[in-house]
N, C-alpha and C. Protein backbone atom coordinates (compact mmCIF):
# COMPACT_ATOMS: atom_id res chain seq x y z
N UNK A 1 95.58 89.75 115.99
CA UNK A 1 94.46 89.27 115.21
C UNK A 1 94.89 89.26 113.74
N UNK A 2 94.54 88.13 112.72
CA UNK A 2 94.59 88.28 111.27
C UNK A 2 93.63 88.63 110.72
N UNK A 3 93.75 89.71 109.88
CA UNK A 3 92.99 90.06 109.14
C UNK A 3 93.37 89.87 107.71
N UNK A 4 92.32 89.21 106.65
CA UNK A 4 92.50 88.95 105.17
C UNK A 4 91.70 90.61 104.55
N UNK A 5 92.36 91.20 103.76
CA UNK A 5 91.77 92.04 102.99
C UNK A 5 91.88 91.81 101.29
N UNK A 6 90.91 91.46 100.97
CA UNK A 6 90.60 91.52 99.63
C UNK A 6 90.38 92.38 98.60
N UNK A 7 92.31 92.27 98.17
CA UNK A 7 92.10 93.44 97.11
C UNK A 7 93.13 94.19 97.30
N UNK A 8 94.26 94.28 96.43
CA UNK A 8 95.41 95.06 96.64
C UNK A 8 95.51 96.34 96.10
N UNK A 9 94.42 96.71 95.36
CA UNK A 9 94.28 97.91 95.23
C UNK A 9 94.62 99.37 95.92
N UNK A 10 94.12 100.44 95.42
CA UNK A 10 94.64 101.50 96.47
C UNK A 10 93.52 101.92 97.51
N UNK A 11 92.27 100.99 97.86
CA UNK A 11 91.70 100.91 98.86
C UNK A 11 91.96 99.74 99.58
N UNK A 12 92.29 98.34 99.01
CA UNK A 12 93.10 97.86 99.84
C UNK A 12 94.48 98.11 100.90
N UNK A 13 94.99 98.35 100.02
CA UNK A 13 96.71 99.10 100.35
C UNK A 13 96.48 99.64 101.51
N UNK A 14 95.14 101.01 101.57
CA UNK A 14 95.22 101.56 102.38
C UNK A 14 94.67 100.94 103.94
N UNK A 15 93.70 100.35 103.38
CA UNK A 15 93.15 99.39 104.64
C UNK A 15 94.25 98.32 105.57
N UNK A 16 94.93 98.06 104.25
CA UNK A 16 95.86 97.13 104.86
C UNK A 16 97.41 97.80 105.91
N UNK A 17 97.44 99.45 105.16
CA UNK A 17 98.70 99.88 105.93
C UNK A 17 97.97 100.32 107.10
N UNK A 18 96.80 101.05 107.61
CA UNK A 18 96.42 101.19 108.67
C UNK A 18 95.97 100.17 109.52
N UNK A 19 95.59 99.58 109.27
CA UNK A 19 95.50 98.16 110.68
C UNK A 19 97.13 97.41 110.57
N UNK A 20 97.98 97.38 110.02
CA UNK A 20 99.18 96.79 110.05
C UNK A 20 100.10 97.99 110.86
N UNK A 21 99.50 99.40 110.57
CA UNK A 21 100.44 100.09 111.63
C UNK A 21 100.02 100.32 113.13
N UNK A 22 98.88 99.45 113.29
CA UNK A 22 98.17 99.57 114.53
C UNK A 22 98.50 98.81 115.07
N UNK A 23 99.88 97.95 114.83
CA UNK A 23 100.46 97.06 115.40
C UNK A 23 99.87 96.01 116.35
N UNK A 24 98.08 95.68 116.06
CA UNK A 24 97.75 94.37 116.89
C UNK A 24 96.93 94.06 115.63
N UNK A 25 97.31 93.93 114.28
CA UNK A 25 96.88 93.17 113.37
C UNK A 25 97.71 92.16 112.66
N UNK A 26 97.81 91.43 112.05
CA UNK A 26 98.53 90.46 111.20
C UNK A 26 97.87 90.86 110.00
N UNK A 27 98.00 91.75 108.92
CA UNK A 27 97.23 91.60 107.38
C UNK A 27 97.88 91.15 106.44
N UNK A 28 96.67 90.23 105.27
CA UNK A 28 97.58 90.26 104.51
C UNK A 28 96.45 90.34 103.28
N UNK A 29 96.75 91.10 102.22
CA UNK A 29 96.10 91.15 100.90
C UNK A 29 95.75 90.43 100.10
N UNK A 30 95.14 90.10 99.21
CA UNK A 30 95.18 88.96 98.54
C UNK A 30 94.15 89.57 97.12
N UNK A 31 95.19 89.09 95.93
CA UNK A 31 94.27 90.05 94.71
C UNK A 31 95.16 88.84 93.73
N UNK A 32 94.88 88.80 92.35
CA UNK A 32 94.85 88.71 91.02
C UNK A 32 96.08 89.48 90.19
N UNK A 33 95.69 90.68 90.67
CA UNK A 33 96.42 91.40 90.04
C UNK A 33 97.43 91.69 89.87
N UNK A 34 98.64 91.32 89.23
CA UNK A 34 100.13 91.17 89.54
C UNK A 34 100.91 92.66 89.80
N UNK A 35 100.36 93.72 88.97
CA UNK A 35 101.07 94.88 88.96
C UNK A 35 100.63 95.23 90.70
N UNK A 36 98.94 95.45 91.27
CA UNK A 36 98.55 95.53 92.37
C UNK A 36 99.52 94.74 93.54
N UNK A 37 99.55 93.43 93.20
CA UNK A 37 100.74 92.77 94.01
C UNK A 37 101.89 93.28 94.31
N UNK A 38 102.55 93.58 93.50
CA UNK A 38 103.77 93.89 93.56
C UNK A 38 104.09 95.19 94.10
N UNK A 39 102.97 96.26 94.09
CA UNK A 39 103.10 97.39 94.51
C UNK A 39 102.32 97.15 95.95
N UNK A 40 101.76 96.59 96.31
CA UNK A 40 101.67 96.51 98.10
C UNK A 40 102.88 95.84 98.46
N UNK A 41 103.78 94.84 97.97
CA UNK A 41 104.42 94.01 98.46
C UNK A 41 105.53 95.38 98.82
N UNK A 42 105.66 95.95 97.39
CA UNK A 42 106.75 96.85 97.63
C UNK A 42 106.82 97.72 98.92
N UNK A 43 105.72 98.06 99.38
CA UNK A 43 105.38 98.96 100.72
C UNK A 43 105.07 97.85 101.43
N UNK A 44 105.70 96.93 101.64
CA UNK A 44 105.72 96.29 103.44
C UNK A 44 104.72 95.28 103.55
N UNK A 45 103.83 95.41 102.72
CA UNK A 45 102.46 94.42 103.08
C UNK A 45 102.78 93.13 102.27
N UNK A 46 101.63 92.12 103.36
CA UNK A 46 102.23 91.01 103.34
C UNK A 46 100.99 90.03 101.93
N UNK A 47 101.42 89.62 100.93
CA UNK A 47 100.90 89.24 99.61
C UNK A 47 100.18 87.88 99.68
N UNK A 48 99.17 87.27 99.23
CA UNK A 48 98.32 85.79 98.21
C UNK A 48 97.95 86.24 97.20
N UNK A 49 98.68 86.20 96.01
CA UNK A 49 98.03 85.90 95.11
C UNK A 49 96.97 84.69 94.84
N UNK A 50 96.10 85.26 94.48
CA UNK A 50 94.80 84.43 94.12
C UNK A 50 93.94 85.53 93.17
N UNK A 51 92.83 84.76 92.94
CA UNK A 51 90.84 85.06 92.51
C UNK A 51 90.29 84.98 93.76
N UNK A 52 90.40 86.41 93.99
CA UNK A 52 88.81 86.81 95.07
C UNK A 52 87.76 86.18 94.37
N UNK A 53 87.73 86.14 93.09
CA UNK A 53 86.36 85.48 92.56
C UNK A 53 86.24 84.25 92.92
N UNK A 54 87.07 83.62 93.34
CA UNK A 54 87.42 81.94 93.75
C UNK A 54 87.30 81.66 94.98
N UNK A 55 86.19 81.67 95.65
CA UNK A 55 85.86 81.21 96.76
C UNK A 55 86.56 80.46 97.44
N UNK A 56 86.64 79.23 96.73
CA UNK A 56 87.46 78.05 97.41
C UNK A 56 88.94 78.32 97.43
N UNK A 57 89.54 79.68 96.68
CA UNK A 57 90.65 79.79 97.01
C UNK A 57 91.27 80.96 98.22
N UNK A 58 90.39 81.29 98.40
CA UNK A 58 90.06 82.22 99.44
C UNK A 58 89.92 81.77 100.51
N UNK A 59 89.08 80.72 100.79
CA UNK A 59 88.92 79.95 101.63
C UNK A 59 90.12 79.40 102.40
N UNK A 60 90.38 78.66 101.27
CA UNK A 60 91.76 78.20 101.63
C UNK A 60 93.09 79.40 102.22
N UNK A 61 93.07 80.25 101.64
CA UNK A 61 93.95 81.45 102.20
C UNK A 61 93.71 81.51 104.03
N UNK A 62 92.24 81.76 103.84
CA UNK A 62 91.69 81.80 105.28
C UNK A 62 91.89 81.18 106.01
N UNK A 63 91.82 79.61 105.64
CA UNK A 63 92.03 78.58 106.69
C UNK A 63 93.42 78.75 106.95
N UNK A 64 94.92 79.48 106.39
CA UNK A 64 95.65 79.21 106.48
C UNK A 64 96.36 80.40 107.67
């Protein structure tokens, strides 16, 4: 299953390393924030940069 979590933060991060080590998820984060980016990317998780505030770009993440 894919799951989008919004927000690479360190409640993201964490959301995202536990369903990714539960090995029947696909996650992937998606934040703004470049320093946030780069530090989930660094631990394994899989990155979109975008605006959560941006609906339509979110969207688009989703559809993808």
């Amino acid at each position: 299953m894919k799951i989008l979590v919004i927000g690479a933060g360190r409640t993201g991060r964490a959301i995202g390393h536990t369903l990714a080590g539960d090995g029947n998820f696909s996650v992937t984060l998606v934040d703004s924030n470049r320093q946030a980016t780069d530090f989930a990317r660094r631990g394994g998780l899989a990155i979109r940069e975008a605006d959560a505030a941006c609906i339509e770009d979110v969207a688009k993440i989703a559809r993808g």
